[in-house]
Protein backbone atom coordinates (compact mmCIF):
# COMPACT_ATOMS: atom_id res chain seq x y z
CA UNK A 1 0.00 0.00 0.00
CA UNK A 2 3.01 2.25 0.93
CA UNK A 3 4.24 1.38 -2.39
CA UNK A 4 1.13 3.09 -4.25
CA UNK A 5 0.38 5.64 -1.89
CA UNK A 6 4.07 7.04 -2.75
CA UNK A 7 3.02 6.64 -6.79
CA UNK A 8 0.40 8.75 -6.46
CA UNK A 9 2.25 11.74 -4.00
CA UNK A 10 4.99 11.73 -7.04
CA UNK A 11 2.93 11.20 -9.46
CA UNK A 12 1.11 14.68 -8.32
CA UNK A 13 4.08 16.40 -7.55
CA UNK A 14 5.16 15.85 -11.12
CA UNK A 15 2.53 16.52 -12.78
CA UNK A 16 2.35 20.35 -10.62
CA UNK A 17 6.11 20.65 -11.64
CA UNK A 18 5.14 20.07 -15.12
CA UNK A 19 2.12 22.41 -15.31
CA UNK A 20 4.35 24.89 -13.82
CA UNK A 21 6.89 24.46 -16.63
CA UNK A 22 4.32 24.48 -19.44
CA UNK A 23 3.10 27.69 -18.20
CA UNK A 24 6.19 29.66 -17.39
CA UNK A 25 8.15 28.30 -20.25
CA UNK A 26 6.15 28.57 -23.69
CA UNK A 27 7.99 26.08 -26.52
CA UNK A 28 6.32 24.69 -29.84
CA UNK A 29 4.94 21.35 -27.64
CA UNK A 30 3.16 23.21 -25.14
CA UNK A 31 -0.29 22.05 -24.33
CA UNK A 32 -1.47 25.15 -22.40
CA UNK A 33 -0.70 27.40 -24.95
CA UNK A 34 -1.40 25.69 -27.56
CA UNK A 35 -4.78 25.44 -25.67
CA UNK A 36 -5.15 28.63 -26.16
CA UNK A 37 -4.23 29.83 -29.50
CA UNK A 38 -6.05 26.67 -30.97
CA UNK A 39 -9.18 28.24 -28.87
CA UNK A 40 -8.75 31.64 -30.03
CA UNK A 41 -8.24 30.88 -33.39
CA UNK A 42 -11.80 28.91 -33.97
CA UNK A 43 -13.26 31.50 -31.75
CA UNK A 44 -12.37 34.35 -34.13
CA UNK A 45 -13.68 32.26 -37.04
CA UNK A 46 -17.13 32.35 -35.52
CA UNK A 47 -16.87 36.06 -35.28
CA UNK A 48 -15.68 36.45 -38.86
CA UNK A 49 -18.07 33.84 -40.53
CA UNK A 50 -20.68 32.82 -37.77
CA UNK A 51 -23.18 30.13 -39.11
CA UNK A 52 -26.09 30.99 -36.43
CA UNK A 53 -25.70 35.01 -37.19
CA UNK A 54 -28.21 35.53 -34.42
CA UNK A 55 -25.99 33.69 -31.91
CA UNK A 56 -24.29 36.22 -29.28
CA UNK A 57 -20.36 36.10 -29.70
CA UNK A 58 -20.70 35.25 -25.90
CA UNK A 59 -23.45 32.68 -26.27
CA UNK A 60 -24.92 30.88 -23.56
CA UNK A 61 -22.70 29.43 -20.67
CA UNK A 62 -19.46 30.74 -23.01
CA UNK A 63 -17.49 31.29 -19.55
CA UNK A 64 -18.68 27.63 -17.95
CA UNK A 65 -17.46 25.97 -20.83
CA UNK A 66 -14.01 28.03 -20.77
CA UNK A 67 -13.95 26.90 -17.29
CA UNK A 68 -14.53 23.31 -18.10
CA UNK A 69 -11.79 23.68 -21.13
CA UNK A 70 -8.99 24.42 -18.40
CA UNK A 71 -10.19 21.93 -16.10
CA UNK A 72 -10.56 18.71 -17.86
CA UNK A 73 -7.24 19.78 -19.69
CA UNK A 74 -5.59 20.73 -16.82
CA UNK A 75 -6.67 20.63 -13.14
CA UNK A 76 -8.68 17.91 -13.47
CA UNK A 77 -4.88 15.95 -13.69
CA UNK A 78 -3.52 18.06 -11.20
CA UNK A 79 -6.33 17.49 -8.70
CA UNK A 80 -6.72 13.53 -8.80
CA UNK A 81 -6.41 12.01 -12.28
CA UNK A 82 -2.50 11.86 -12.89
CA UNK A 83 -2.07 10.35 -9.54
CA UNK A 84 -5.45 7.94 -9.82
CA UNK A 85 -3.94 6.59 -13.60
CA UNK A 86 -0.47 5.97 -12.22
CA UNK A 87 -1.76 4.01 -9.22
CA UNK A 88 -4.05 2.04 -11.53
CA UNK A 89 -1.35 1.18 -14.27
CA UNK A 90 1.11 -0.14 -12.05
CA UNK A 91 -2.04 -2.25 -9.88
CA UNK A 92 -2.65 -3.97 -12.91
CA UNK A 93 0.61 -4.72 -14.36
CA UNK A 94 1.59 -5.54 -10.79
CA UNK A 95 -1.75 -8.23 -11.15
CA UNK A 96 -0.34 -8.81 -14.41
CA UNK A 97 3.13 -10.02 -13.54
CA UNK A 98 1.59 -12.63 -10.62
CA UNK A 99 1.15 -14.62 -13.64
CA UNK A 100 4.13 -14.25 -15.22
CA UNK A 101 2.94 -11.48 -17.67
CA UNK A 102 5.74 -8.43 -17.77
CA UNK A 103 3.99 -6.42 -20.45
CA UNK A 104 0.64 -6.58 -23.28
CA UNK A 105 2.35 -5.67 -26.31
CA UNK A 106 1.47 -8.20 -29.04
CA UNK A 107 2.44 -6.41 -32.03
CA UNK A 108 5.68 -4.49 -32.15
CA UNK A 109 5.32 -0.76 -34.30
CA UNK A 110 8.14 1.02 -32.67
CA UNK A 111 10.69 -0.41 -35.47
CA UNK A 112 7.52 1.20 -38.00
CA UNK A 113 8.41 4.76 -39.32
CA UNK A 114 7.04 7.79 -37.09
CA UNK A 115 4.70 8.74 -39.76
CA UNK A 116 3.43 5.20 -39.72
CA UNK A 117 3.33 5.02 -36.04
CA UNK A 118 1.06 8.21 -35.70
CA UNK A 119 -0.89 7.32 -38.52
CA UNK A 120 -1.56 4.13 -37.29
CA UNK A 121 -2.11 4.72 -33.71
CA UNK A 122 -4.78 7.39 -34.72
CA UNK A 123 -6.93 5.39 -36.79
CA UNK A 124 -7.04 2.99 -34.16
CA UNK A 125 -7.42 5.42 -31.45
CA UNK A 126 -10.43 7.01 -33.14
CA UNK A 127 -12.08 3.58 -33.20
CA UNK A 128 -12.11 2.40 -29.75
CA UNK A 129 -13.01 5.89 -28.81
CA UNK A 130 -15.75 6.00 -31.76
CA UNK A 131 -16.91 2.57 -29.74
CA UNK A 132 -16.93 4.16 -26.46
CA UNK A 133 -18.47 6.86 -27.25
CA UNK A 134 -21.81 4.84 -28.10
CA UNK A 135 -21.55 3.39 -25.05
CA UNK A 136 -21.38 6.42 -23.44
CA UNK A 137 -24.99 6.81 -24.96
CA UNK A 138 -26.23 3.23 -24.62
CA UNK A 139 -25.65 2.65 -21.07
CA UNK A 140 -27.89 4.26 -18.83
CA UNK A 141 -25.36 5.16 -16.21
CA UNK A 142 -22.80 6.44 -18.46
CA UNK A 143 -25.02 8.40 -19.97
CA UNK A 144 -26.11 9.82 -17.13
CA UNK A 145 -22.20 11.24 -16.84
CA UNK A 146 -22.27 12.47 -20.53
CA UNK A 147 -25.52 14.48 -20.17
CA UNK A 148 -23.16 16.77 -18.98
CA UNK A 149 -21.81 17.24 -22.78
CA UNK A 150 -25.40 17.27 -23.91
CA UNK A 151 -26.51 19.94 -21.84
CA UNK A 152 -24.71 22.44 -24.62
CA UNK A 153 -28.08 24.29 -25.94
CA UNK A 154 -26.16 26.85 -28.11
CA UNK A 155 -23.11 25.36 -29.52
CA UNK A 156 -19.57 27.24 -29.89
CA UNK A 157 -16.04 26.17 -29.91
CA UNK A 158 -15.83 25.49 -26.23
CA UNK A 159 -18.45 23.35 -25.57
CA UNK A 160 -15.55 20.84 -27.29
CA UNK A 161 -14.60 20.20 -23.60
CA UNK A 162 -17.40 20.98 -21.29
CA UNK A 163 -17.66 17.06 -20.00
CA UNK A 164 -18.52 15.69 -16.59
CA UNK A 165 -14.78 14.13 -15.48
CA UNK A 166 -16.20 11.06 -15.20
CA UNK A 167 -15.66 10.43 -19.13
CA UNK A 168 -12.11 11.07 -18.66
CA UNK A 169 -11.86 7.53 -17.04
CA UNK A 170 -13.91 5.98 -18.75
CA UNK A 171 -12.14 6.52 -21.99
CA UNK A 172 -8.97 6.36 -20.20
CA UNK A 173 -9.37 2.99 -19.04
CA UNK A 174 -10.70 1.49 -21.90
CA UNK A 175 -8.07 2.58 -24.05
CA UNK A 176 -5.04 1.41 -22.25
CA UNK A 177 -5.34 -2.51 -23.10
CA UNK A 178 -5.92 -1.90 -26.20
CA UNK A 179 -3.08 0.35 -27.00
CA UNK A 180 -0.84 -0.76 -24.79
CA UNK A 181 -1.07 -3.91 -26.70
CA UNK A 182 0.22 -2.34 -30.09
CA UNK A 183 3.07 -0.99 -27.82
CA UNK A 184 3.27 2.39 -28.77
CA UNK A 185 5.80 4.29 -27.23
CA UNK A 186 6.77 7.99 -29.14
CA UNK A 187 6.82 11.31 -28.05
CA UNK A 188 5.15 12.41 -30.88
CA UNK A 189 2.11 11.69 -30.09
CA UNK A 190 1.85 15.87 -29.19
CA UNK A 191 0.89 15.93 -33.19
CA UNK A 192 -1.83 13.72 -33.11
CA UNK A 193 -3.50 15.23 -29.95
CA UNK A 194 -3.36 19.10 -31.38
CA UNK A 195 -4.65 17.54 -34.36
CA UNK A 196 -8.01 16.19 -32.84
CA UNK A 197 -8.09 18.89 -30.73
CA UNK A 198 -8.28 21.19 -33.57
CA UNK A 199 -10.86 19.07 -35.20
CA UNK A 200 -13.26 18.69 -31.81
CA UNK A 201 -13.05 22.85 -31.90
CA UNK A 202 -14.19 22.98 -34.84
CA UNK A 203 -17.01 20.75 -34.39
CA UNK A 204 -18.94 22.36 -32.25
CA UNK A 205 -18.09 25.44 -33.50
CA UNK A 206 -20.79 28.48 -35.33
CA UNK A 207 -19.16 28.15 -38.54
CA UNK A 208 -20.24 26.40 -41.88
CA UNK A 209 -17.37 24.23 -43.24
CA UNK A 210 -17.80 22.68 -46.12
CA UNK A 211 -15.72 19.56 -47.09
CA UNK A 212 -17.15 18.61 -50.05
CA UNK A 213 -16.16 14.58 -50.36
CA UNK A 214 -13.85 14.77 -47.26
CA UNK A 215 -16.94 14.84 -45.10
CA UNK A 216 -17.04 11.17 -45.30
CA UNK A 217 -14.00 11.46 -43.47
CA UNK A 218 -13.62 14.17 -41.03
CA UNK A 219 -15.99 14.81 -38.43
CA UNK A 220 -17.49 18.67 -39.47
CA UNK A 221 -19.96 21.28 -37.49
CA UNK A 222 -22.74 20.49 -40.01
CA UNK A 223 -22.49 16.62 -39.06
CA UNK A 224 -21.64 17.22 -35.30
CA UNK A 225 -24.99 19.70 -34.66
CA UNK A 226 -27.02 16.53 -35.35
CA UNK A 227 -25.40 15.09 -32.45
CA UNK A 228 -26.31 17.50 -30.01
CA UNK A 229 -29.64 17.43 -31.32
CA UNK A 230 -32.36 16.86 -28.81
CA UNK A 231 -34.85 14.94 -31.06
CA UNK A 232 -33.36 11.98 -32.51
CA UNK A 233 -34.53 10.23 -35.05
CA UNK A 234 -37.20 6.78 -34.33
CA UNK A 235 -34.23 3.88 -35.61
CA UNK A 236 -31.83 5.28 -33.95
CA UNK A 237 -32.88 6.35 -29.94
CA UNK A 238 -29.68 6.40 -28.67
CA UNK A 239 -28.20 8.52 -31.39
CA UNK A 240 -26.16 9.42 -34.41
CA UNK A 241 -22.48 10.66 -35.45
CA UNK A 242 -21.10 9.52 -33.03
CA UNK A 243 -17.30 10.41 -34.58
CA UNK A 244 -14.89 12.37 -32.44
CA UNK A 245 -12.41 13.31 -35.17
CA UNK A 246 -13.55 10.53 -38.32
CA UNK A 247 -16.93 10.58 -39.65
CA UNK A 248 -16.34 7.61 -41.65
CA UNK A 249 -16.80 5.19 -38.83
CA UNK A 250 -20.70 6.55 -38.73
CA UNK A 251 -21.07 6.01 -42.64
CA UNK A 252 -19.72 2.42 -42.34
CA UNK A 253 -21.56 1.46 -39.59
CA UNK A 254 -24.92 2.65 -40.59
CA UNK A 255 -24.92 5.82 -37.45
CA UNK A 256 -24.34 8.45 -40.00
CA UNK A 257 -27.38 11.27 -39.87
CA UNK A 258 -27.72 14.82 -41.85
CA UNK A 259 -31.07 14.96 -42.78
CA UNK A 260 -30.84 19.16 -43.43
CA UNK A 261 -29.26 21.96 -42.34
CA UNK A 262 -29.16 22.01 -38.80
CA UNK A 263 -28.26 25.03 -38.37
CA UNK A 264 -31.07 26.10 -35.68
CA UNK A 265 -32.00 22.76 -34.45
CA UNK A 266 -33.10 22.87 -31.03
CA UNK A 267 -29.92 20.89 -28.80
CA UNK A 268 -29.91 19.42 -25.58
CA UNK A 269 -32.37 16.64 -24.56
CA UNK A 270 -35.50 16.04 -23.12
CA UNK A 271 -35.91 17.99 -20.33
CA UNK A 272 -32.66 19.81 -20.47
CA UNK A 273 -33.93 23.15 -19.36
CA UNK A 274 -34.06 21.19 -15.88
CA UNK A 275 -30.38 19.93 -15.99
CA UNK A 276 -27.92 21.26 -13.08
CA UNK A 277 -26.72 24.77 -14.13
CA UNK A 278 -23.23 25.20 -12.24
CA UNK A 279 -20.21 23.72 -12.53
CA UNK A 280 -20.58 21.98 -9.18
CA UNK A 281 -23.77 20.46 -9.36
CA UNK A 282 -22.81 19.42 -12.67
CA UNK A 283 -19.49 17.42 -11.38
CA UNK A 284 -22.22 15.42 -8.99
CA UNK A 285 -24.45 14.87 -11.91
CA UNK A 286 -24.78 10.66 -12.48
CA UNK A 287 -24.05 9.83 -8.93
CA UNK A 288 -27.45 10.93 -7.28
CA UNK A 289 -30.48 9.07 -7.89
């Protein structure tokens, strides 16, 4: 117990140091400001070429969901997750090495090319979080956590990251067999993360974005809004586009849904004028009754 209690003090305490770092020292891989600039960027984009021209430039709950931006990027590790995901790796490779097993990876990529590597590890990352992502809507207690994303009734760049911090973990730990299995191990896996950050922003953001044939592909604002819509179609109650970065999943599996221009569909969900309105009661949301 010892053992664990001191992976999760260090793992804190390096993870503060770190923050620290990131924040007083700005260089090309910096999350925090990259954060930022990716934020302001799509932000000025809905000024310049807003798709909902009736929308307020400061819509509705614009400062929660900056809030929730810094925290599930940021404190949320800080606070509890670094030091939680630390404590949890090394419980179950510890469980894993009573029988004799030192690590999961069944197919070597690290002698693969770095494109290669990235390429490959972000199809296949997109998948399983494609996958969890439905589950997110199918099972009722999960979805009781994501409700939290759902409760976006004017959408904007932002609302990329307003999610309860429950989700965190649950995509967390359902990715790690899986990927630790491939065994990837390279640090430039920065790319790939300012990449689908970039393309979450611009999701949920008030612009039009036409892709012409790549929107079987990439994920877009005009296929996301459908998403966040509150009535969903009869044959498929527990929803549609469910892509994070790749839309093509949804057209291969059948989940793919633009019926129109949804431009000033009504979001949210049943009853969502009713949902917790804070930050804090919103954090407690899916573990009440």
């Amino acid at each position: 117990m010892e053992k664990y209690i001191d992976i999760a003090i260090n793992a804190s305490r390096g993870y503060r140091e770190y923050l620290v770092r990131e924040i007083l020292n700005p260089h090309w891989q910096n999350y925090f400001y990259w954060l930022i600039a990716v934020s302001l960027f799509v932000w000025l984009l809905e000024i310049i070429i807003p798709w909902r021209k009736k929308q307020k430039i400061f819509r509705k709950d614009f400062w929660l969901d900056g809030y929730y931006m810094f925290f599930n990027f940021f404190l949320f590790s800080l606070i509890i997750y670094n030091a939680v995901s630390q404590v949890v790796c090394n419980l179950f490779n510890d469980f894993l090495a009573i029988f004799g097993i030192e690590n999961l990876v069944a197919l070597q990529v690290n002698s693969w090319s770095v494109p290669a590597q990235l390429f490959t590890l972000f199809i296949i990352r997109d998948f399983i979080q494609w996958n969890i992502h439905r589950l997110l809507h199918r099972v009722p207690r999960l979805w009781e956590f994501h409700k939290v994303h759902h409760s976006v009734q004017e959408m904007g760049f932002a609302a990329h990251l307003r999610f309860h911090w429950m989700e965190r973990i649950v995509y967390s730990t359902l990715e790690y067999i899986p990927l630790a299995m491939i065994g990837f191990g390279i640090d430039d896996f920065f790319i790939v993360h300012i990449f689908t950050l970039s393309i979450g922003h611009l999701n949920h953001a008030n612009i039009y974005l036409p892709l012409g044939p790549l929107k079987y592909v990439f994920n877009n604002p005009q296929m996301h809004i459908w998403h966040h819509a509150e009535k969903l179609p009869d044959n498929h109650r527990y929803g549609v586009n469910f892509g994070l970065t790749l839309s093509i999943w949804d057209y291969i599996f059948g989940t793919a849904h633009i019926p129109e221009s949804g431009r000033d569909v009504k979001l949210g969900f049943p009853d969502v004028e009713n949902f917790p309105k804070s930050f804090k009661d919103q954090a407690i949301h899916g573990f009440r009754k």
